[in-house]
N, C-alpha and C. Protein backbone atom coordinates (compact mmCIF):
# COMPACT_ATOMS: atom_id res chain seq x y z
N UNK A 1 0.82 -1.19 0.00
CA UNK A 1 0.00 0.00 0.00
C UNK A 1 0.87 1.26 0.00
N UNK A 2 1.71 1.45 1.07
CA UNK A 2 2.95 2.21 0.96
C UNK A 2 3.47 2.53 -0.39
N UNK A 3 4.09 1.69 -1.40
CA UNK A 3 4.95 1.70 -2.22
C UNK A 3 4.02 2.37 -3.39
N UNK A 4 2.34 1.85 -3.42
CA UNK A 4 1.40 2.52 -4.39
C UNK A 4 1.30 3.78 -4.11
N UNK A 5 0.75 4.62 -2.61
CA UNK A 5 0.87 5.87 -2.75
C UNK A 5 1.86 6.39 -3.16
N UNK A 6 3.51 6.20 -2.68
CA UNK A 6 4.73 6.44 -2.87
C UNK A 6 4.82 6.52 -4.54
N UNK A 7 4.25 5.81 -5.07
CA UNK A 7 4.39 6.06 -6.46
C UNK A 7 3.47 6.80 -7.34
N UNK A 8 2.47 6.55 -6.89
CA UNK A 8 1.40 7.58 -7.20
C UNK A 8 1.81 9.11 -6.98
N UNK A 9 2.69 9.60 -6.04
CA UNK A 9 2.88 11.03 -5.67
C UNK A 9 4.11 11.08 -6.60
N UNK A 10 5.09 10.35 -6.63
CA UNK A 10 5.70 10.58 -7.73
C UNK A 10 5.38 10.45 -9.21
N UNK A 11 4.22 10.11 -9.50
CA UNK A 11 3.71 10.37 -10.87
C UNK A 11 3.50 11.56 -11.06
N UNK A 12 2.62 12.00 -9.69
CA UNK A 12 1.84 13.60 -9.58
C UNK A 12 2.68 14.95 -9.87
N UNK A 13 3.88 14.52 -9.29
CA UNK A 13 5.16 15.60 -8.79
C UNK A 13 5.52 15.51 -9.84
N UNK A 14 5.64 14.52 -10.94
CA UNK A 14 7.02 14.55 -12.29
C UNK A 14 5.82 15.00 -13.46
N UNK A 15 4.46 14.79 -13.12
CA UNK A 15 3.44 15.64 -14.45
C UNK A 15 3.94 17.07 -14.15
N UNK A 16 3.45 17.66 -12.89
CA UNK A 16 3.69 19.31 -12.57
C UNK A 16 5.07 18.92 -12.78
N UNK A 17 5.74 19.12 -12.52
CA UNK A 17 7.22 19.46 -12.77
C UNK A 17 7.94 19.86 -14.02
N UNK A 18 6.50 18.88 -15.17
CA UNK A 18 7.01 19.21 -16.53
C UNK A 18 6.19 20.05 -17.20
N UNK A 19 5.25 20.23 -16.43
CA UNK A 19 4.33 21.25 -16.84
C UNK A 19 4.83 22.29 -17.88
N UNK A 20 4.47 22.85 -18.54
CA UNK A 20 4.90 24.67 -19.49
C UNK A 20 3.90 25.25 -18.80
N UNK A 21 4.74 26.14 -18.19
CA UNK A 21 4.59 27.14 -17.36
C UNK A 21 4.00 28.39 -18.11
N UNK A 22 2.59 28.99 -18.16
CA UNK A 22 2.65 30.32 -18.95
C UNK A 22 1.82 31.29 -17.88
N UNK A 23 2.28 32.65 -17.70
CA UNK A 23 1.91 33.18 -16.69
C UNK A 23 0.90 34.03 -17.52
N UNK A 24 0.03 34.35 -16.67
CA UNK A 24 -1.37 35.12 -17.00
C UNK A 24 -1.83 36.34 -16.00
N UNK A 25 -1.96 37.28 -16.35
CA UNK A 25 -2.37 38.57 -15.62
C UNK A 25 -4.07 38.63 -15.96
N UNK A 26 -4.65 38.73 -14.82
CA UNK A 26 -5.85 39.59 -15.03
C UNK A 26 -6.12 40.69 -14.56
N UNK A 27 -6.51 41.52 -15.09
CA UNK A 27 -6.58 43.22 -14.54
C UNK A 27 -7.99 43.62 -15.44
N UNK A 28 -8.73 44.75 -14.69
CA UNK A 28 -9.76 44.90 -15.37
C UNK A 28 -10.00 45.51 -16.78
N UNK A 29 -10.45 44.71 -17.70
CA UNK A 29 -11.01 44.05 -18.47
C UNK A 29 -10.77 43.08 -19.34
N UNK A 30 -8.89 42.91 -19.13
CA UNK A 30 -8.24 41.94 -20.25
C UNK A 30 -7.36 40.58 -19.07
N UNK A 31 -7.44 40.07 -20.07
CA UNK A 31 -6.57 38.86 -19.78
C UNK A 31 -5.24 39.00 -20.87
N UNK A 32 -4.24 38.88 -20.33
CA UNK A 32 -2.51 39.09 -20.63
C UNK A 32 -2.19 37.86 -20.10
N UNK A 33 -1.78 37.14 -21.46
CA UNK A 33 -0.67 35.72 -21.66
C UNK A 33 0.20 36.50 -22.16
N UNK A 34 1.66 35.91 -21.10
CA UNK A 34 3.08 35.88 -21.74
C UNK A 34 3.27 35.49 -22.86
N UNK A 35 2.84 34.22 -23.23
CA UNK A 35 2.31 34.32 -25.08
C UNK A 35 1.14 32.84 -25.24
N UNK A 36 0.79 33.53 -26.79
CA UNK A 36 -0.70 33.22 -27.12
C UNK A 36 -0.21 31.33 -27.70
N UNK A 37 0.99 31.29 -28.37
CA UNK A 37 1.03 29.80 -28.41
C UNK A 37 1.73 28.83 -27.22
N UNK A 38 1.13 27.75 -26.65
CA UNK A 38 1.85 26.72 -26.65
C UNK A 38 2.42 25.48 -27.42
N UNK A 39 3.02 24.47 -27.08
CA UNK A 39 2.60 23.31 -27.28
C UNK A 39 1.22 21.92 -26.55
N UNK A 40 1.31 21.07 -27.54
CA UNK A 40 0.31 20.29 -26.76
C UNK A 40 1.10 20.03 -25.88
N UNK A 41 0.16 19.47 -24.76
CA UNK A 41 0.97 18.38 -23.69
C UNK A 41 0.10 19.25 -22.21
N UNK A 42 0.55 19.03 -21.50
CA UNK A 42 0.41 19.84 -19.86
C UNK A 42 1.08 21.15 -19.61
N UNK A 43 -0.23 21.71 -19.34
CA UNK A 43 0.20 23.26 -19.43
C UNK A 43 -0.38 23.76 -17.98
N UNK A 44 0.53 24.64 -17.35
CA UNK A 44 0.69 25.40 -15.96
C UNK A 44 -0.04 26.66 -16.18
N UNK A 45 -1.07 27.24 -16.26
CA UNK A 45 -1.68 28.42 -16.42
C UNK A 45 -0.87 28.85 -14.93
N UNK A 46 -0.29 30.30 -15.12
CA UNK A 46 0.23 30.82 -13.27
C UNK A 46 -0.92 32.10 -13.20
N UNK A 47 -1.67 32.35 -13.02
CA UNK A 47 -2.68 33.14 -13.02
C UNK A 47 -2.44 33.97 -12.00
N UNK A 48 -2.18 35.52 -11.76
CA UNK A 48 -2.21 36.63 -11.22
C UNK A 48 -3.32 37.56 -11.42
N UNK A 49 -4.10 37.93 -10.01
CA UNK A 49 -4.68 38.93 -9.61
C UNK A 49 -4.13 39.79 -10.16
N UNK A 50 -4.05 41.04 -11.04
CA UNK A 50 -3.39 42.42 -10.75
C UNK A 50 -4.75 43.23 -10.93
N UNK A 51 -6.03 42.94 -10.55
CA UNK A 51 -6.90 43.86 -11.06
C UNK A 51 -7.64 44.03 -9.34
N UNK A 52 -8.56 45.53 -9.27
CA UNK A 52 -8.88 45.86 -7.92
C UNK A 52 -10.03 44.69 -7.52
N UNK A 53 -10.44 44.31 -8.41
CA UNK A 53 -11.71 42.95 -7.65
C UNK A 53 -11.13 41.41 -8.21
N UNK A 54 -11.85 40.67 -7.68
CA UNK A 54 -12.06 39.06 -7.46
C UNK A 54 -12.10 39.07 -9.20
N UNK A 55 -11.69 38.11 -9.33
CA UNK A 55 -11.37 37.55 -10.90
C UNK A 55 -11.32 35.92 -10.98
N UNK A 56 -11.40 35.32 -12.17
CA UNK A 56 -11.26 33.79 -12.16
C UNK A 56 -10.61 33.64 -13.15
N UNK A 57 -10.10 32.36 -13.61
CA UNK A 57 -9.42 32.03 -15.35
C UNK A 57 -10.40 30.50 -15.04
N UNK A 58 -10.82 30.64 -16.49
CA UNK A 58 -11.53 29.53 -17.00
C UNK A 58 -10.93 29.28 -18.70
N UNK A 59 -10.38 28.39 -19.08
CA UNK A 59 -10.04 27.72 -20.11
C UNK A 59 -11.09 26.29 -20.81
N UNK A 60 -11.11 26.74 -22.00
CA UNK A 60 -12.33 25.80 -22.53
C UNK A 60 -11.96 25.89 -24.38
N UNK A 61 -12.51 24.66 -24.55
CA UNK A 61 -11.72 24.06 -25.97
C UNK A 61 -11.33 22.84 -25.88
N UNK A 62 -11.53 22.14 -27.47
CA UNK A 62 -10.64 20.56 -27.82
C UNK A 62 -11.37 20.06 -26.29
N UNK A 63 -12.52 19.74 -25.74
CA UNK A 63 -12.84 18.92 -24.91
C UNK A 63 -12.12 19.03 -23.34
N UNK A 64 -12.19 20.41 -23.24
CA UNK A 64 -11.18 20.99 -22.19
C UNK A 64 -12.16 21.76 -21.28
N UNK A 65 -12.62 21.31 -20.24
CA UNK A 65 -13.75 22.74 -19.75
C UNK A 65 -13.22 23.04 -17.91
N UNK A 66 -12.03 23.80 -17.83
CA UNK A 66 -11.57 23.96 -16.65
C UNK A 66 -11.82 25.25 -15.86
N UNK A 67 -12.23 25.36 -14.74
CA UNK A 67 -12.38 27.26 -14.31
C UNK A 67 -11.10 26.87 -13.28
N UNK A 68 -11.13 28.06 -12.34
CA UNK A 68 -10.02 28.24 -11.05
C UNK A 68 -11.12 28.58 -10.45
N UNK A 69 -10.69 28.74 -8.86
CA UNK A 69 -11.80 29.18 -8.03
C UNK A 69 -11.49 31.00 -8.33
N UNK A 70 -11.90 31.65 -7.07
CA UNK A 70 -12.25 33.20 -7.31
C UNK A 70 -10.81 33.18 -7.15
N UNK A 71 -10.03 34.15 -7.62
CA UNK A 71 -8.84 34.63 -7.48
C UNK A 71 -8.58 35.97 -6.88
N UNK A 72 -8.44 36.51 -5.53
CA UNK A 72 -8.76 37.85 -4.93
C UNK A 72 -7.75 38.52 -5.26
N UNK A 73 -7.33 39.70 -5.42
CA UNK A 73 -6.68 40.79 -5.69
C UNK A 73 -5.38 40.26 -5.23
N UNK A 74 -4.34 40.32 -5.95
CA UNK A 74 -2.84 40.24 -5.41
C UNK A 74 -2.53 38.94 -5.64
N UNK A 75 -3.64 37.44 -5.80
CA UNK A 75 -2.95 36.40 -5.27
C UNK A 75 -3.16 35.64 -6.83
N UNK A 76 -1.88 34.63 -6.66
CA UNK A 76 -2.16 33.81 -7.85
C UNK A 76 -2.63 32.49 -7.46
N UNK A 77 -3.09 31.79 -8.65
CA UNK A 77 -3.53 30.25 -8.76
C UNK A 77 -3.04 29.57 -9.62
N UNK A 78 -2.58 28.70 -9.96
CA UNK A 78 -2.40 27.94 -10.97
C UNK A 78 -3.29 26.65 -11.27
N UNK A 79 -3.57 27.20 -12.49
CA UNK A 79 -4.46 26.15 -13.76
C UNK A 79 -3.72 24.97 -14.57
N UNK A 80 -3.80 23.83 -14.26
CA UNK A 80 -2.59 22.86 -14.90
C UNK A 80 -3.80 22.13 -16.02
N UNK A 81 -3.54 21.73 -17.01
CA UNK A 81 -4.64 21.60 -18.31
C UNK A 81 -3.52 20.58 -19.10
N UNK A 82 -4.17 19.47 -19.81
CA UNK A 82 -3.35 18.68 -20.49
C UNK A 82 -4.35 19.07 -21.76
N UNK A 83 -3.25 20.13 -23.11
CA UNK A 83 -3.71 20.66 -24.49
C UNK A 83 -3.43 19.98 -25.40
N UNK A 84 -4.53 19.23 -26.56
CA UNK A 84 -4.29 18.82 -27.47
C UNK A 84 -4.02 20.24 -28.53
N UNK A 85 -3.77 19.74 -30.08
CA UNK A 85 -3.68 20.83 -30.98
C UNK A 85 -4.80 21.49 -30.87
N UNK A 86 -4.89 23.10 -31.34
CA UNK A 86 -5.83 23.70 -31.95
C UNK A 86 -5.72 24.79 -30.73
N UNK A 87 -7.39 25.16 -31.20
CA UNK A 87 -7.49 26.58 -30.44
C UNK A 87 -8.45 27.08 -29.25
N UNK A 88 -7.69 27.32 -28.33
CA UNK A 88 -8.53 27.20 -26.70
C UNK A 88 -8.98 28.67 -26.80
N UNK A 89 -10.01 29.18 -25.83
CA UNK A 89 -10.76 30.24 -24.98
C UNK A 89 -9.90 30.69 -23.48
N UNK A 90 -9.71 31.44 -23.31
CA UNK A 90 -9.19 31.73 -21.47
C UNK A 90 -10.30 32.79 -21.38
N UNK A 91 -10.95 33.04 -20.49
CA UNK A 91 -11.41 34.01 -19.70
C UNK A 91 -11.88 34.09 -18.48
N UNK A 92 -11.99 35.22 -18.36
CA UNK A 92 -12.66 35.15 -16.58
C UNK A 92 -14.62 35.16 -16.39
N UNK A 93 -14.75 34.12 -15.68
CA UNK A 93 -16.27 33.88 -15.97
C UNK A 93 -16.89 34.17 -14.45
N UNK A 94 -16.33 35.65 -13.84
CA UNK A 94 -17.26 35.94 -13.14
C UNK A 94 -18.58 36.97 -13.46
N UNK A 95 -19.30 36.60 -12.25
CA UNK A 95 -20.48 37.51 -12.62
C UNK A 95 -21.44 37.11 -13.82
N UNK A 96 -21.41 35.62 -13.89
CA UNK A 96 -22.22 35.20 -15.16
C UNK A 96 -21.94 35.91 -16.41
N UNK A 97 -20.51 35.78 -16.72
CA UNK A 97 -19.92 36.00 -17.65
C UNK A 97 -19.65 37.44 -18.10
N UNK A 98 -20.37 38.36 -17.37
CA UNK A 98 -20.12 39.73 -17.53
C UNK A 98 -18.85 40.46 -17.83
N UNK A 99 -17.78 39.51 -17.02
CA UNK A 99 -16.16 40.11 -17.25
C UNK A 99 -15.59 39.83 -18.27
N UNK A 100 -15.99 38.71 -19.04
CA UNK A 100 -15.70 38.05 -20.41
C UNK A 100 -16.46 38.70 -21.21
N UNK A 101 -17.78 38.83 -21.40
CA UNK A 101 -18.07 40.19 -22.27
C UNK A 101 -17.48 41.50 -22.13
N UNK A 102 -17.24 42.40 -21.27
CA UNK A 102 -16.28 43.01 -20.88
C UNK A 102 -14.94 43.04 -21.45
N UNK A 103 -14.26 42.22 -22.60
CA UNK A 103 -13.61 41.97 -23.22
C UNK A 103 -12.12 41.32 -22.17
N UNK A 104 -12.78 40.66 -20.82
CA UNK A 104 -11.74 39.52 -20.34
C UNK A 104 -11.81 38.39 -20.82
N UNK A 105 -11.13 37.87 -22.08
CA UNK A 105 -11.21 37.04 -23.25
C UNK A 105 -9.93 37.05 -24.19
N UNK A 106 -9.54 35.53 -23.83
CA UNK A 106 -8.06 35.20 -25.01
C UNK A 106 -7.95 34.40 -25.53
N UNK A 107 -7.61 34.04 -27.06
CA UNK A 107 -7.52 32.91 -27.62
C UNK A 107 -5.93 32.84 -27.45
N UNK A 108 -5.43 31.13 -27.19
CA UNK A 108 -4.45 30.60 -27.14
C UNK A 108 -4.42 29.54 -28.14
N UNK A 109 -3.37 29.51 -29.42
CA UNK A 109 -3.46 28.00 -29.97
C UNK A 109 -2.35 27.49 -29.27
N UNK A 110 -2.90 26.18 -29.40
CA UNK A 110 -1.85 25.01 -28.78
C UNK A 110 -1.64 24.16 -30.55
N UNK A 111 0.05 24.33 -30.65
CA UNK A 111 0.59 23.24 -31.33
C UNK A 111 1.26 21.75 -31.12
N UNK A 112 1.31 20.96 -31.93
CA UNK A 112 2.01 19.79 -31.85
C UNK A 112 3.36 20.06 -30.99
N UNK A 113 3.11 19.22 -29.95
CA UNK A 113 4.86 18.94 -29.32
C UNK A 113 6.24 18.69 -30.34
N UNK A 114 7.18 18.82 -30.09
CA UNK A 114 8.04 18.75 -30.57
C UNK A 114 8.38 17.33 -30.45
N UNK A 115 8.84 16.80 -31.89
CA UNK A 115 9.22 15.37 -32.07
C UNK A 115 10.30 14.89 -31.20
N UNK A 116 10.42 13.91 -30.44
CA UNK A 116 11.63 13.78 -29.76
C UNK A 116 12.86 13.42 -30.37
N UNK A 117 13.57 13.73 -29.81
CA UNK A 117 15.17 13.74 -31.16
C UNK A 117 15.65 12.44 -31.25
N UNK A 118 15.81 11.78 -32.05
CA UNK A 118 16.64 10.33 -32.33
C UNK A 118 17.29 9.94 -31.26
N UNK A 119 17.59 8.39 -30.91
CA UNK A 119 18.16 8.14 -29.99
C UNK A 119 19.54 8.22 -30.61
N UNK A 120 20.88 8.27 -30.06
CA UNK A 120 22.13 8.80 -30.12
C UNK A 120 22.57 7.31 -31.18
N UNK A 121 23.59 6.52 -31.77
CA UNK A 121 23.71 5.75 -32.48
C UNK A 121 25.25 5.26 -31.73
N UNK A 122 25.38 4.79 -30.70
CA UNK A 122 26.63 4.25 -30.17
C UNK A 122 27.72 4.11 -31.40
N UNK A 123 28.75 5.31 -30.48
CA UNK A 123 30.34 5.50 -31.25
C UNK A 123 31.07 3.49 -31.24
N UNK A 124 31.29 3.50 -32.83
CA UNK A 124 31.96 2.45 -32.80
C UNK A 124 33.79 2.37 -32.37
């Protein structure tokens, strides 16, 4: 039983760990990504408060429908999302969507991961 949790938390720890990290500002009325592409795979939304009220990040797309809880002024959250190709939604869906009409709203495409490089061909 030991050795299953023990390994189970190290599955947990080495997904986040490899996460792509993309940091996100909300301030009132926009949402600001460090940038608009990723790759597929597991992605770290770092979501920052910088706006005077309560804010959220919600990401949706490709069969993806994730929110954060309220995010209060100053503090961040992070959103971890596993992205296939194509093209996702971010916004903040408080107030029954009022802040996202409000033009708190970002498209992000996610591309194909990068092929992994050949294995090396042992020096004869």
């Amino acid at each position: 039983m030991t050795r299953t949790l023990l390994a189970a938390a190290l599955v947990a720890f080495s997904s986040v760990a490899t996460a792509q990290p993309v940091a996100v500002t909300l301030t009132e009325w926009k949402v600001e990504l460090a940038r608009d592409t990723v790759r597929a795979g597991l992605v770290t939304f770092r979501v920052k408060n910088g706006g005077a009220m309560a804010h959220a990040f919600h990401v949706v797309g490709q069969g993806v429908d994730k929110e954060s809880r309220s995010i209060a002024v100053g503090q961040i959250e992070n959103v971890t999302v596993t992205l296939k190709p194509g093209t996702y939604e971010v916004y903040c869906p408080m107030s029954e969507d009022s802040h996202k009409k409000a033009g708190m709203v970002h498209k992000v495409t996610v591309v194909e991961a990068a092929a992994p490089a050949p294995p090396k061909k042992p020096e004869s």
